[in-house]
C-alpha atoms as a PDB file:
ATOM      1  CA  UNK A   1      57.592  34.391  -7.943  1.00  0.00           C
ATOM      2  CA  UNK A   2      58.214  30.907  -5.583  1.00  0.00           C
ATOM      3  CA  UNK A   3      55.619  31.853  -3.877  1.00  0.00           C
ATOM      4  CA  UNK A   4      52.815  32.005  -6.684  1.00  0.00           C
ATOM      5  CA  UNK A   5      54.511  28.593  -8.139  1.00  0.00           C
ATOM      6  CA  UNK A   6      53.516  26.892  -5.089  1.00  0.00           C
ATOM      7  CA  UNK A   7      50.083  28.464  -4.043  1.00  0.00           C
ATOM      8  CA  UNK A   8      47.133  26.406  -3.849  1.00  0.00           C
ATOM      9  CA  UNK A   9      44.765  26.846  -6.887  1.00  0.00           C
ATOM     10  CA  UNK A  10      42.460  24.123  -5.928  1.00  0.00           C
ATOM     11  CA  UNK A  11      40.377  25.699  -3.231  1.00  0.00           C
ATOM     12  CA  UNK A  12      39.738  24.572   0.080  1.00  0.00           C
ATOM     13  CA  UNK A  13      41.118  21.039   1.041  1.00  0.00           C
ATOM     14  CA  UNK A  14      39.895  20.906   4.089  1.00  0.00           C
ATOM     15  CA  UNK A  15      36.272  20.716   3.486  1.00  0.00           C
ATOM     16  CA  UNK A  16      36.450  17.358   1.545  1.00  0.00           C
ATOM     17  CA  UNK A  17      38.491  16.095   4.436  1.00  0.00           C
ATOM     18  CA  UNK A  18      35.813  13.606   5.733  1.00  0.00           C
ATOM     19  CA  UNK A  19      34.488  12.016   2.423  1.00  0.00           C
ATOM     20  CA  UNK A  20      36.836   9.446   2.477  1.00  0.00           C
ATOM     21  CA  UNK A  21      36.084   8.454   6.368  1.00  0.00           C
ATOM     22  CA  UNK A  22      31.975   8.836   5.944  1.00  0.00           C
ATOM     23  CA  UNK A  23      31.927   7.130   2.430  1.00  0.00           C
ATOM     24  CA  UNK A  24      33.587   3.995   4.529  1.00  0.00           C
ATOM     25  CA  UNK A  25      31.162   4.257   7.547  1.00  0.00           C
ATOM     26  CA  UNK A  26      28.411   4.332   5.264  1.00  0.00           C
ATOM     27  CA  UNK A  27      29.523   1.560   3.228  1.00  0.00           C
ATOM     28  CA  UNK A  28      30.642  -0.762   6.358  1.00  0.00           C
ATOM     29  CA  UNK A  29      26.729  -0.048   8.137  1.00  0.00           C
ATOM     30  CA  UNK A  30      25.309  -1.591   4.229  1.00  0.00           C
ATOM     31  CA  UNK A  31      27.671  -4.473   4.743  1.00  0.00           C
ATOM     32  CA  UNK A  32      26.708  -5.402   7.615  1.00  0.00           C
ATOM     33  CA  UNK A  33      23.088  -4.454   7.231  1.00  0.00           C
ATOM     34  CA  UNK A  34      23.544  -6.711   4.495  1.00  0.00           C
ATOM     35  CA  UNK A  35      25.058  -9.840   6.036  1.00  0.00           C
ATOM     36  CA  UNK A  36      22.185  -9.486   8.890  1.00  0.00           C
ATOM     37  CA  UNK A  37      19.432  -9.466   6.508  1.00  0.00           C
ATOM     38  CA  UNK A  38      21.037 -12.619   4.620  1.00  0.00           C
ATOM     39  CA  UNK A  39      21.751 -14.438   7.969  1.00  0.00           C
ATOM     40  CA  UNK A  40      18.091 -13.693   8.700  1.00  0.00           C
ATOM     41  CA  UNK A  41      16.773 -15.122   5.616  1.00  0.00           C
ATOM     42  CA  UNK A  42      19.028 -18.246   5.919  1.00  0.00           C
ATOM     43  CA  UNK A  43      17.034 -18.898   9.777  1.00  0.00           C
ATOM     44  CA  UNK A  44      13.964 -18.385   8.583  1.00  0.00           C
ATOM     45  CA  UNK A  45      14.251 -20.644   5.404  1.00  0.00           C
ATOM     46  CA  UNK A  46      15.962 -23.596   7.646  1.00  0.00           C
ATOM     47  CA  UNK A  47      12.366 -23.303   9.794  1.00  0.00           C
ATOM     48  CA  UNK A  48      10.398 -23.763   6.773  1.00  0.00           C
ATOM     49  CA  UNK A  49       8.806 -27.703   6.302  1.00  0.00           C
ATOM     50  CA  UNK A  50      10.763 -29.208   3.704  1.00  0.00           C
ATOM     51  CA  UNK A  51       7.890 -29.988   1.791  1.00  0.00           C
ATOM     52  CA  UNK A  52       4.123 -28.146   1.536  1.00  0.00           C
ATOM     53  CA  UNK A  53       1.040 -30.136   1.501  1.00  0.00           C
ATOM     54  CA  UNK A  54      -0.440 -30.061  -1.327  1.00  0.00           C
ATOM     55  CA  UNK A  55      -3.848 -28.149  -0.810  1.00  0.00           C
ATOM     56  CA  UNK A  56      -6.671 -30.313  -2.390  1.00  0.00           C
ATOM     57  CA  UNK A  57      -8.286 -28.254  -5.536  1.00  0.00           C
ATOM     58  CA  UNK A  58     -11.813 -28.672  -6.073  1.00  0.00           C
ATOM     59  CA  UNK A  59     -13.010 -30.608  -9.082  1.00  0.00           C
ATOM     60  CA  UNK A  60     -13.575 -28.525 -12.435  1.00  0.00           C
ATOM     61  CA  UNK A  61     -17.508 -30.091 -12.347  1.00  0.00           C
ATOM     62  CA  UNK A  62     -18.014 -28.408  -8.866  1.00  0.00           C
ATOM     63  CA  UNK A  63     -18.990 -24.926  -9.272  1.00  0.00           C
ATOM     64  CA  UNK A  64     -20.089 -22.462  -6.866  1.00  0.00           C
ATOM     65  CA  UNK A  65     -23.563 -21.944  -5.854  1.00  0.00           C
ATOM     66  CA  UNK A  66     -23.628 -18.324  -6.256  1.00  0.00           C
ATOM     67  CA  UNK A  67     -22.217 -18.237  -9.639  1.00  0.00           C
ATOM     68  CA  UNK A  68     -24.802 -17.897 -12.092  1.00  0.00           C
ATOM     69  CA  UNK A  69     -24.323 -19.679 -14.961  1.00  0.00           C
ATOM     70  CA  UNK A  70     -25.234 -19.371 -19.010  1.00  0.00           C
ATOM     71  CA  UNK A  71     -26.902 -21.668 -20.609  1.00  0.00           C
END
């Protein structure tokens, strides 16, 4: 009777035996993929000009020649 009090009901315990170490790999590899990609974006904005220049925009009474108009 002892020994049917403490039998394992709960099936096999060894199989789930490396979620806990794989859930951590995986989750350390997205942290650091992580931190890369933000270091990465930090370099690349630091290289950009502080300021654009401003690309001239044709005038509204310039129109294209190929554009037909209606009249």
């Amino acid at each position: 009777m002892i020994r049917w009090l403490a039998a394992n009901n709960f099936g096999d315990t060894m199989g789930g035996g490396l979620a806990g170490p794989t859930g951590l790999v995986i989750i350390l590899l997205l942290v650091i993929g992580t931190v890369l990609l933000i270091r990465n974006m930090n370099a690349r904005l630091r290289r950009l000009p502080e300021r654009f220049e401003s690309a001239e925009r044709p005038d509204a009474d310039d129109k294209p020649k190929d554009v037909a108009t209606e009249d």
